[in-house]
N, C-alpha and C. Protein backbone atom coordinates (compact mmCIF):
# COMPACT_ATOMS: atom_id res chain seq x y z
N UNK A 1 88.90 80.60 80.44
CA UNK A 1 89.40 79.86 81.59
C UNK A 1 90.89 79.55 81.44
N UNK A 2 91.38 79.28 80.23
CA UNK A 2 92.56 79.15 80.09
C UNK A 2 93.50 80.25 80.20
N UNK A 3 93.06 81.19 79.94
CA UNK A 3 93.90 82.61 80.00
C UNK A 3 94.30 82.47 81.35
N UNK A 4 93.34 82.56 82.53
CA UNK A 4 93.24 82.53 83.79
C UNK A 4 94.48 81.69 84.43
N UNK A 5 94.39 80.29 83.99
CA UNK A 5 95.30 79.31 84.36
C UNK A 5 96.63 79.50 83.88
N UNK A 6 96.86 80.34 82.97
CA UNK A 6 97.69 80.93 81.96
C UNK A 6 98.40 81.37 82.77
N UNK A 7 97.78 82.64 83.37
CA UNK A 7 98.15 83.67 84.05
C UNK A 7 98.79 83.63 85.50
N UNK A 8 97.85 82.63 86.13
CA UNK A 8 98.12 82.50 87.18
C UNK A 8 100.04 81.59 87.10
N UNK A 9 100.03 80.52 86.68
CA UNK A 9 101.02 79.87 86.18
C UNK A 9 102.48 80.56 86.00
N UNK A 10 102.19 81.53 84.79
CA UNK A 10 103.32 82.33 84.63
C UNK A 10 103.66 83.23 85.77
N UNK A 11 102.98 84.04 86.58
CA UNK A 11 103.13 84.54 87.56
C UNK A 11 103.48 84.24 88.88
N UNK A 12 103.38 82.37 89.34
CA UNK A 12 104.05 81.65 89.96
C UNK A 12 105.06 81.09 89.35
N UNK A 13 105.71 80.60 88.63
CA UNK A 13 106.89 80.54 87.75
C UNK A 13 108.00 82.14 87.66
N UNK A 14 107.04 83.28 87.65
CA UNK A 14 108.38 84.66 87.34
C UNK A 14 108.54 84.73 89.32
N UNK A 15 107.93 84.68 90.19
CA UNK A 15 107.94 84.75 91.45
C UNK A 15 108.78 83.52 91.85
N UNK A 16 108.75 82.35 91.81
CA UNK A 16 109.77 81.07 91.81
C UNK A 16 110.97 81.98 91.30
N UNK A 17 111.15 82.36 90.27
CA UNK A 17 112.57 82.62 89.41
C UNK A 17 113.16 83.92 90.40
N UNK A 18 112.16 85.00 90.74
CA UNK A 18 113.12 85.97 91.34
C UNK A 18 113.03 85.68 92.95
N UNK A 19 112.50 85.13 93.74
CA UNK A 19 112.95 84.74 95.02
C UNK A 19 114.33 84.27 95.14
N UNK A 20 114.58 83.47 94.47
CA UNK A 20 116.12 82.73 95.00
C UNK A 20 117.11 84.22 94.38
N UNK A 21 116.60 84.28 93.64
CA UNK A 21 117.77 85.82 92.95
C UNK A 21 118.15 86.91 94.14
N UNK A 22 116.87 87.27 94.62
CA UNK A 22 116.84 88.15 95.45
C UNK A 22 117.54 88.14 96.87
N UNK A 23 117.26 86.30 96.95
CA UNK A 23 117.59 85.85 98.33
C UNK A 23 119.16 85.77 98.54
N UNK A 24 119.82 85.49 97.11
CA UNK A 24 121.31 85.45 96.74
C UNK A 24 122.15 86.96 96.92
N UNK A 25 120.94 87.41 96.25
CA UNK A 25 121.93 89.25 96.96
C UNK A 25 121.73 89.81 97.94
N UNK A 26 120.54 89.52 98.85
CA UNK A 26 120.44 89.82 100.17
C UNK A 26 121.34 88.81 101.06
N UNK A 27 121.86 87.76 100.57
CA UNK A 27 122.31 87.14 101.82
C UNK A 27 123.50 87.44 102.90
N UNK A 28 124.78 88.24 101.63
CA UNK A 28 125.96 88.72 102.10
C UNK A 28 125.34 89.74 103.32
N UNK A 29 124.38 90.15 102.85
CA UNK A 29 124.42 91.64 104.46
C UNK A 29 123.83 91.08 105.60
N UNK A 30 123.27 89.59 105.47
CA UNK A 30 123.07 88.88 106.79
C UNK A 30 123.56 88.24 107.68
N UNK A 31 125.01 87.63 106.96
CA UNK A 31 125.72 87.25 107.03
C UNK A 31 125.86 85.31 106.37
N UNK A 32 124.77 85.55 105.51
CA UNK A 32 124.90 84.22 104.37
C UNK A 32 125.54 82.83 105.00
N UNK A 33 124.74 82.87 106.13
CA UNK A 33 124.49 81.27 106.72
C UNK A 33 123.18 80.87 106.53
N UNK A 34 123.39 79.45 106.50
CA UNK A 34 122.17 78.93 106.26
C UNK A 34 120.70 79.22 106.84
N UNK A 35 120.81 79.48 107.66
CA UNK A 35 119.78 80.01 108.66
C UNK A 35 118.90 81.12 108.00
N UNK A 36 119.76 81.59 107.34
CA UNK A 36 119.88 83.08 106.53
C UNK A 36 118.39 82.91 105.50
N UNK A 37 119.50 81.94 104.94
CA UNK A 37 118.86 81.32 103.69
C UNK A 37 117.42 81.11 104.06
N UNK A 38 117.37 80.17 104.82
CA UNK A 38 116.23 79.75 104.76
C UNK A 38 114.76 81.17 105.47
N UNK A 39 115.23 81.68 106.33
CA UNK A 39 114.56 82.53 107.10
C UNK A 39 114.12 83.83 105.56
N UNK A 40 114.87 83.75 104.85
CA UNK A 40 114.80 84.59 103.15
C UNK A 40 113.25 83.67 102.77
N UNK A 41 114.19 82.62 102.42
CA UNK A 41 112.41 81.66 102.06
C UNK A 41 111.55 81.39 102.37
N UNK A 42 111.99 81.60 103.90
CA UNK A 42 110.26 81.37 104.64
C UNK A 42 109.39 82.46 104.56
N UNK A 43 110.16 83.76 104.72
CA UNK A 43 109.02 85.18 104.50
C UNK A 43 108.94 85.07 103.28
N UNK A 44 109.40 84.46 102.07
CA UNK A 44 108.90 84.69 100.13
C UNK A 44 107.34 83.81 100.51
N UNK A 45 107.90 83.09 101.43
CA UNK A 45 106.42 81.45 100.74
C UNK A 45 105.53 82.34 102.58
N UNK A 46 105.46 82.49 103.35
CA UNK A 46 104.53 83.47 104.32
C UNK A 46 104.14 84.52 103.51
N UNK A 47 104.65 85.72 102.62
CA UNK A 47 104.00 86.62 102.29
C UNK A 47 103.06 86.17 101.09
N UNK A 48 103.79 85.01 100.22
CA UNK A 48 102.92 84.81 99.13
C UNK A 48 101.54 84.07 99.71
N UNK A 49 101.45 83.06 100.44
CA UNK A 49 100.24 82.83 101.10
C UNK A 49 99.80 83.81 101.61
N UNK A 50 100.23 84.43 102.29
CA UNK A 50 99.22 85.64 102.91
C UNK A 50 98.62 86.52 101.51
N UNK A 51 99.39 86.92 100.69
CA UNK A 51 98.59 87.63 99.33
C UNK A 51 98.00 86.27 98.79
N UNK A 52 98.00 85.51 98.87
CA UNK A 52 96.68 84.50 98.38
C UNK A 52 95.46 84.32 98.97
N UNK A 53 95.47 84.61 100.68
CA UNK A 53 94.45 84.72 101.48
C UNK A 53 94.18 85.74 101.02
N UNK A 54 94.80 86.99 101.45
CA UNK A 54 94.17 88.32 100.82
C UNK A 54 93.32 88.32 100.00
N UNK A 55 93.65 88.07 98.41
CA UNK A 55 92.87 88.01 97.39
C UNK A 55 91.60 87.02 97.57
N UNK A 56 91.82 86.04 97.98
CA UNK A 56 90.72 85.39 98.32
C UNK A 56 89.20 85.75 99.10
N UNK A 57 89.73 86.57 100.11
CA UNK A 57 89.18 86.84 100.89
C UNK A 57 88.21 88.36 100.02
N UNK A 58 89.31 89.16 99.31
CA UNK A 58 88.89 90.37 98.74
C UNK A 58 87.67 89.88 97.88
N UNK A 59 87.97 89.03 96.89
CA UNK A 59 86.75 88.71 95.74
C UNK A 59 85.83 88.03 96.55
N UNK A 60 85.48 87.71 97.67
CA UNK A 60 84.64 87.04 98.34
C UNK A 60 83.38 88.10 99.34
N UNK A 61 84.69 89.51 99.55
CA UNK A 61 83.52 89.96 100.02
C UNK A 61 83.81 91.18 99.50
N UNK A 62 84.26 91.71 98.35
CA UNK A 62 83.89 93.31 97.88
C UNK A 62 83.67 92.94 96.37
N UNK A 63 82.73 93.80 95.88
CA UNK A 63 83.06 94.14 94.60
C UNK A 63 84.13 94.28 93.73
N UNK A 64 83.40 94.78 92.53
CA UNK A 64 84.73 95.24 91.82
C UNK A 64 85.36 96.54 92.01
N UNK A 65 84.45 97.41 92.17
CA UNK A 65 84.76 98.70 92.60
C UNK A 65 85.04 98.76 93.30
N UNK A 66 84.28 98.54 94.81
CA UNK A 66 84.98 98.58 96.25
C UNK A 66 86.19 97.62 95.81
N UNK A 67 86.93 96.63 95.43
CA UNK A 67 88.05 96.35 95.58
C UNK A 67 89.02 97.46 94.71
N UNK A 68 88.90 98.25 93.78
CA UNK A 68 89.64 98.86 93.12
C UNK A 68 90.14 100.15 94.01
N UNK A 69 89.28 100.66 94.82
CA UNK A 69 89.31 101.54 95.44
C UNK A 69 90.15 101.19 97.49
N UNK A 70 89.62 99.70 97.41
CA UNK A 70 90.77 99.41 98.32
C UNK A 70 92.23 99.33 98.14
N UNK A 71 92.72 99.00 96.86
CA UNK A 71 93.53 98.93 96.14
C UNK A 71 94.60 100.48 95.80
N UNK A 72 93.49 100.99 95.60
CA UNK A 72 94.01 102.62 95.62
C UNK A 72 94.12 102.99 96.68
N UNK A 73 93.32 103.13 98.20
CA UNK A 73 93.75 103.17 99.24
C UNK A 73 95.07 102.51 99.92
N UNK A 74 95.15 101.22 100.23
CA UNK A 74 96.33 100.48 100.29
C UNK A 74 97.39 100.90 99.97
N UNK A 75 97.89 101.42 98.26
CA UNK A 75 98.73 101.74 97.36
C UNK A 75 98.81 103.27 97.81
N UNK A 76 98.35 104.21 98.33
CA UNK A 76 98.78 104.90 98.75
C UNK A 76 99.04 105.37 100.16
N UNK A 77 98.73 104.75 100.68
CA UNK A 77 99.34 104.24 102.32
C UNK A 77 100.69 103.97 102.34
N UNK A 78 100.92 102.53 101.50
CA UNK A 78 102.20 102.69 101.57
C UNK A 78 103.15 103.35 100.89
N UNK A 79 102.14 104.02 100.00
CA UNK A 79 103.63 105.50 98.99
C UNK A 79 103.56 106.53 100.09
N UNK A 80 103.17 106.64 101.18
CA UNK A 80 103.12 107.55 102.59
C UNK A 80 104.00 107.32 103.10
N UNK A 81 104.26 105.95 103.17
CA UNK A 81 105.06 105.68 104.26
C UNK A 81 106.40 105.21 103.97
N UNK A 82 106.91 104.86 102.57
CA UNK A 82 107.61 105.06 102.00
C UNK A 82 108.20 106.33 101.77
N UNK A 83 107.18 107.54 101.52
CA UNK A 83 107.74 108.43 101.31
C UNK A 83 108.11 109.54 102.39
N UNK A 84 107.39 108.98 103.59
CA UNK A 84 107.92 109.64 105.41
C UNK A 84 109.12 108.53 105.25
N UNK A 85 109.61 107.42 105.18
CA UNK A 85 110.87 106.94 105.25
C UNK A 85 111.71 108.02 104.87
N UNK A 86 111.58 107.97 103.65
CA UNK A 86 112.41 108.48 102.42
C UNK A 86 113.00 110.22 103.19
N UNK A 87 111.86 110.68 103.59
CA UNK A 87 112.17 112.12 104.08
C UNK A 87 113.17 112.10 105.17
N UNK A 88 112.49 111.08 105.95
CA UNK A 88 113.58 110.86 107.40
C UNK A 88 115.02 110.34 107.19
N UNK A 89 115.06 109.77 106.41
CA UNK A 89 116.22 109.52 106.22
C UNK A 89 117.27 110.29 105.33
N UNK A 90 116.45 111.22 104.64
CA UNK A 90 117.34 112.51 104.46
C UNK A 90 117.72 113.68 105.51
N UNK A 91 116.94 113.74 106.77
CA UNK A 91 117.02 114.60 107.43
C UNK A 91 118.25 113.96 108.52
């Protein structure tokens, strides 16, 4: 149980640490007004709740397998669509 609490902990603590980092080098191309700022932090703390519903929701109604395999589905959806970006924007 402690591992768990462990885990979870450190992984909200390294996510705390690189939000503001991230939000500091994205801000110049927004033009780094406050507005900026904050609209940075509101999608870090919206997406992280939403991947907390997610998960919640996942261990509640799939397995372990069926979740591993949603997981692999998902994960390559978006290496698709990443990688139709990636093409288009070479062409």
């Amino acid at each position: 149980m402690i591992a768990y609490i462990l885990s979870i902990f450190i992984s909200a603590f390294l996510l705390f640490q690189v939000q503001p980092m991230i939000s500091r080098y994205i801000l110049p191309f927004f033009g780094g007004t406050p507005s900026v700022w904050s609209t940075v932090e509101l999608f870090f703390q919206v997406f992280l709740t939403g991947g907390y519903a997610y998960a919640s929701w996942l261990v509640k109604r799939f397995s372990v397998k069926k979740q591993l395999w949603l997981h692999i589905a998902l994960l390559a959806a978006s290496w698709m669509v990443v990688a139709q970006r990636t093409l288009i924007c070479w062409y």
